[in-house]
Protein backbone atom coordinates (compact mmCIF):
# COMPACT_ATOMS: atom_id res chain seq x y z
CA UNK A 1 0.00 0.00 0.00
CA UNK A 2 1.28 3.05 -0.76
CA UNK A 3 -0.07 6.93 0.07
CA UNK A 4 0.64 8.82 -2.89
CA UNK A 5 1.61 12.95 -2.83
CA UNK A 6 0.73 15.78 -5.50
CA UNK A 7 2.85 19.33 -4.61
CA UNK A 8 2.00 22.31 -6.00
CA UNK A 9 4.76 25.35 -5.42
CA UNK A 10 2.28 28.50 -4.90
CA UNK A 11 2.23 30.81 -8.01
CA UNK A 12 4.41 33.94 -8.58
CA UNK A 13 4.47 37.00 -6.59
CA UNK A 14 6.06 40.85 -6.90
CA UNK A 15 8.57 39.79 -3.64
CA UNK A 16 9.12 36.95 -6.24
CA UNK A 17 9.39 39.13 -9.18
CA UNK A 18 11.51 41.47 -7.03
CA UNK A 19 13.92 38.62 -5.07
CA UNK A 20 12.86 39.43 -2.02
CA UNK A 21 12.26 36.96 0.87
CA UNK A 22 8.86 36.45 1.89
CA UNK A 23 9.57 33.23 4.25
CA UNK A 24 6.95 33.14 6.73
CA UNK A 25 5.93 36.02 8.08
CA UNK A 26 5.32 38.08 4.48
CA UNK A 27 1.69 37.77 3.50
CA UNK A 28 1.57 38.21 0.15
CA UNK A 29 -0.81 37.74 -2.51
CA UNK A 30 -0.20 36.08 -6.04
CA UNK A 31 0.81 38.72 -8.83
CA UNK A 32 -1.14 38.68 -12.14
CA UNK A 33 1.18 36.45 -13.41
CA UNK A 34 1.30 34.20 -10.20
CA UNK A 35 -2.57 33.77 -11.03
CA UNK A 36 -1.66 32.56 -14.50
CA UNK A 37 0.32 30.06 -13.36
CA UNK A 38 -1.66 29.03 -10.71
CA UNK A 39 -4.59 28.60 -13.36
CA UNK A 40 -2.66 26.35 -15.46
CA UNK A 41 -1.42 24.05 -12.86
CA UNK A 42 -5.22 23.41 -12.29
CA UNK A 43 -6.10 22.86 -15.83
CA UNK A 44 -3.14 20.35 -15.86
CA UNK A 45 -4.84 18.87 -12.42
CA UNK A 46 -8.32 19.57 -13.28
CA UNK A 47 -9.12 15.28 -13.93
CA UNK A 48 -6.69 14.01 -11.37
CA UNK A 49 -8.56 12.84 -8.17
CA UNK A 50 -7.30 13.12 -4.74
CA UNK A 51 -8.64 12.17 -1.67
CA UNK A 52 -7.98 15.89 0.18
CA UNK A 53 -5.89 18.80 -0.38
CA UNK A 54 -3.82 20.98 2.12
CA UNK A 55 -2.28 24.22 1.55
CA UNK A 56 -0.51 27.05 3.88
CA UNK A 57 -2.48 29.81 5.16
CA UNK A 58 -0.47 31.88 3.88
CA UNK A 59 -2.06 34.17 1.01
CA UNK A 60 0.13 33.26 -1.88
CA UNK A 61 -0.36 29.36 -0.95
CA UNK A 62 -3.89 29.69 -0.30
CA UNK A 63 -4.73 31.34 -3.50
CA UNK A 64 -2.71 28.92 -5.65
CA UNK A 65 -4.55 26.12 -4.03
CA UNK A 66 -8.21 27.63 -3.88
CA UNK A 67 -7.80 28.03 -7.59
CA UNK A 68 -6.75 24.83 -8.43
CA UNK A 69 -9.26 23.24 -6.10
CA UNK A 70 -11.92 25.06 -7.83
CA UNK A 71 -10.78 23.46 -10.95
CA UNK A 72 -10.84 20.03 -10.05
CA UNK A 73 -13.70 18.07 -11.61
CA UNK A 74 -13.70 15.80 -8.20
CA UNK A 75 -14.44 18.47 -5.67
CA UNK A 76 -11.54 17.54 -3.52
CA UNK A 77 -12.58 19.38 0.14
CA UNK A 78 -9.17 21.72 0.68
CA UNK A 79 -8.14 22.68 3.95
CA UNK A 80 -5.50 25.52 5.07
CA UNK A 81 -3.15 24.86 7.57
CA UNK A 82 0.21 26.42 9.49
CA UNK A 83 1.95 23.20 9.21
CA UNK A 84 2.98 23.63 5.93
CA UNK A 85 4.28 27.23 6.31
CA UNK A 86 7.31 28.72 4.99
CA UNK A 87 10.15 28.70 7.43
CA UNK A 88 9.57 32.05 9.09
CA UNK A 89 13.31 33.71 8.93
CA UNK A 90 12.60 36.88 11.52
CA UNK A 91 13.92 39.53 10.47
CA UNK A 92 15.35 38.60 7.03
CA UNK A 93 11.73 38.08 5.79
CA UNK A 94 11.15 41.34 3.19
CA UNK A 95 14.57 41.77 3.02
CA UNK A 96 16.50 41.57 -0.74
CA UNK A 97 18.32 38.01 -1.20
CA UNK A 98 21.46 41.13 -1.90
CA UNK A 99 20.72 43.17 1.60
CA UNK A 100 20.50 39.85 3.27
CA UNK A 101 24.17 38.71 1.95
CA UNK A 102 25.51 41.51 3.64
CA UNK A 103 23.64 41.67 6.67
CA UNK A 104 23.22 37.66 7.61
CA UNK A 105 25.73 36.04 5.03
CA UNK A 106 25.78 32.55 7.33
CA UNK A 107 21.99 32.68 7.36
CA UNK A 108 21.93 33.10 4.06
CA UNK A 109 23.74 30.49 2.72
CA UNK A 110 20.99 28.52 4.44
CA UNK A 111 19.41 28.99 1.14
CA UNK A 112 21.56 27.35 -1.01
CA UNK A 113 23.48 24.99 1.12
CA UNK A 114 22.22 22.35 3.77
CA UNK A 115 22.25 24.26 6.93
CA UNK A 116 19.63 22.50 8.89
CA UNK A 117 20.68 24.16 12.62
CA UNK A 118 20.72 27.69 11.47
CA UNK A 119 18.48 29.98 14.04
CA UNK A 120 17.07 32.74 11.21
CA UNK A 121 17.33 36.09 13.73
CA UNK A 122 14.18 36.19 15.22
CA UNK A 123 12.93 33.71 13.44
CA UNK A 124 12.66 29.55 13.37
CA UNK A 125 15.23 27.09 14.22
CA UNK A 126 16.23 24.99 10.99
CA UNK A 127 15.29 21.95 12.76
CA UNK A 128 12.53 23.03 14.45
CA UNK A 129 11.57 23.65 11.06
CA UNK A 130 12.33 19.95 9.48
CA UNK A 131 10.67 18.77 12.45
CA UNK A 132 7.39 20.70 11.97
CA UNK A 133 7.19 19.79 8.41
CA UNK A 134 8.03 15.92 9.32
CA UNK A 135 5.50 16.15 11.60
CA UNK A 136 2.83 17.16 9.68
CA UNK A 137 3.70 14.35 6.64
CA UNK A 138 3.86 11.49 8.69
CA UNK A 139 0.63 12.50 10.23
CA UNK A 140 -0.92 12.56 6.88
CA UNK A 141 0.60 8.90 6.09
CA UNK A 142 -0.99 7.99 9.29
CA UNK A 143 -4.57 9.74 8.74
CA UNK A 144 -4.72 9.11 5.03
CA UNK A 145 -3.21 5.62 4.36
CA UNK A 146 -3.34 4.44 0.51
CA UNK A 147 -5.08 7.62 -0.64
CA UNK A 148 -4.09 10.29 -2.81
CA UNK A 149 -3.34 13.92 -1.13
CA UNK A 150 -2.38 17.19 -2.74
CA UNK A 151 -0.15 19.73 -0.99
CA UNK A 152 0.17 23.56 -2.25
CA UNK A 153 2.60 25.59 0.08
CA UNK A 154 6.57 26.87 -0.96
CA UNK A 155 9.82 26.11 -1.89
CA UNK A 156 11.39 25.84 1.34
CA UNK A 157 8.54 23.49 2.82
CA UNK A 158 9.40 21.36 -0.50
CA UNK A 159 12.98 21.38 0.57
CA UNK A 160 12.23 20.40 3.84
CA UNK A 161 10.07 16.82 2.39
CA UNK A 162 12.64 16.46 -0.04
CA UNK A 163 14.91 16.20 2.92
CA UNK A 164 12.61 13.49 4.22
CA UNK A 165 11.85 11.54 1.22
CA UNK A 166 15.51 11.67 -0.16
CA UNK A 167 18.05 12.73 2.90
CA UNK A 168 20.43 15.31 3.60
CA UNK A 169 21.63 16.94 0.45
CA UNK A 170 25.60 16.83 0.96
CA UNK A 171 27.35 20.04 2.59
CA UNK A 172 29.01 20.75 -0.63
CA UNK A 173 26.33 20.66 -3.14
CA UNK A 174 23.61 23.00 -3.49
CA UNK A 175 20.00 22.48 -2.36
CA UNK A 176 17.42 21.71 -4.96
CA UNK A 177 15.04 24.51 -6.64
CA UNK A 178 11.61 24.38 -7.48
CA UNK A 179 9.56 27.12 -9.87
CA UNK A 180 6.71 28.77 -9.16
CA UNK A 181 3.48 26.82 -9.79
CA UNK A 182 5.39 23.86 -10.58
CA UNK A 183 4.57 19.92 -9.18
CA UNK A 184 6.46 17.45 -7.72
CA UNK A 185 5.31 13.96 -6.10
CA UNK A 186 6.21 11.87 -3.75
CA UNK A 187 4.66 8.55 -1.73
CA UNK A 188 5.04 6.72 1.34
CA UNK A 189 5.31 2.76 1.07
CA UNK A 190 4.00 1.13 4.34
CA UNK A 191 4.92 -2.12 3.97
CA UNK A 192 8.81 -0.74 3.36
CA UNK A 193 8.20 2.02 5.72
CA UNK A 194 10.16 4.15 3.32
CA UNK A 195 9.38 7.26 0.91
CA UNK A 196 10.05 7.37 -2.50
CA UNK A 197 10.72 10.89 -5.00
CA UNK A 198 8.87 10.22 -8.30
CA UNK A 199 8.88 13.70 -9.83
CA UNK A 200 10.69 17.35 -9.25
CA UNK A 201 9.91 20.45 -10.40
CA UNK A 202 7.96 19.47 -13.53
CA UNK A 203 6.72 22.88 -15.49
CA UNK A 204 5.54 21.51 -18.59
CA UNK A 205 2.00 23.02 -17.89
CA UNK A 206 3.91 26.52 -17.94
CA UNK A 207 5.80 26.22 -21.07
CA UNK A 208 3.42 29.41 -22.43
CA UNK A 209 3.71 31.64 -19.53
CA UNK A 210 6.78 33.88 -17.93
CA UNK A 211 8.34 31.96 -15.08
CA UNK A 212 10.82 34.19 -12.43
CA UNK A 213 12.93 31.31 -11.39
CA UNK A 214 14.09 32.17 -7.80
CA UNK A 215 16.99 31.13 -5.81
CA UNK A 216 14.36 29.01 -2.79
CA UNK A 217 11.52 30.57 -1.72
């Protein structure tokens, strides 16, 4: 039996569009664009059928997911949740990804490189943050076994599963990326009692519109 996972990156926004970080504690909404993308990521999901959908309550996740949800020809119920915030970095959140290199250049390279114990000033714990995000997943596996879920929430949170589906990415080699409005899946195998990665950043579904590809989040 296996319990099968559909992610969905939230669509573009201007802190996007701007490389800014939003992290966890910038509400912002999607940008024109953002809703573009976030519209064709539903019409590529429209026929799939899952079994329930969680997103951050956070506006640009929420948005992404409401549309998509709205979409789907299975009326998958969709509920928002904190667990799958972005990891909230204190007071880098808003700031440039080029003012924070000068003013937090060890936090920073928490965005490229696997820095799981970094404390973001103000902000979240790196493993506090792994754990929250672990947390959440294997209570899904637990609550949902053999069924189909999708997830809509940010690149950071999809670092953090691809972390527990696939393991520590090595110190010397740089994190993986994933676009805007873009879907990767995963499952969980309980007989194994393992995870499996089956697909990263796929875009194909965004071919046709502008895509801002930023460093993480």
């Amino acid at each position: 039996m296996t319990t099968e996972f559909v992610f969905v990156r939230h669509g573009e926004t201007q802190a996007n569009r701007a490389g800014i970080l939003q992290g966890g504690s910038v509400n912002l909404p999607l940008n024109n664009n953002g809703r573009t993308q976030a519209g064709a990521a539903a019409d590529y999901l429209k026929q799939e059928k899952f079994d329930a959908a969680f997103a951050s309550d956070l506006r640009r996740a929420a948005e992404t997911a409401e549309i998509i949800v709205k979409a789907n020809q299975h009326g998958v119920p969709l509920e928002l949740t904190a667990g799958l915030q972005e990891w909230n970095c204190g007071e880098m959140d808003g700031l440039s990804f080029e003012e924070i290199g000068k003013r937090f250049p060890r936090e920073g390279r928490s965005f490229a490189f696997e820095q799981i114990e970094t404390q973001m000033p103000g902000g979240e714990l790196g493993t506090d943050f792994q754990a929250r995000i672990d947390r959440f997943m294997m209570e899904l596996v637990q609550k949902f076994p053999g069924k189909r879920i999708l997830l809509v929430a940010h690149g950071g949170t999809l670092q953090r599963i691809f972390r527990l589906v696939s393991g520590a990415v090595k110190s010397d080699n740089l994190l993986p990326l994933a676009g805007n409005a873009s879907i990767s899946s995963f499952l969980y195998n309980h007989e194994l009692n393992a995870w499996q990665l089956t697909s990263w950043n796929m875009r194909e579904h965004l071919k046709d519109i502008p895509q801002h590809l930023s460093r993480v989040l």
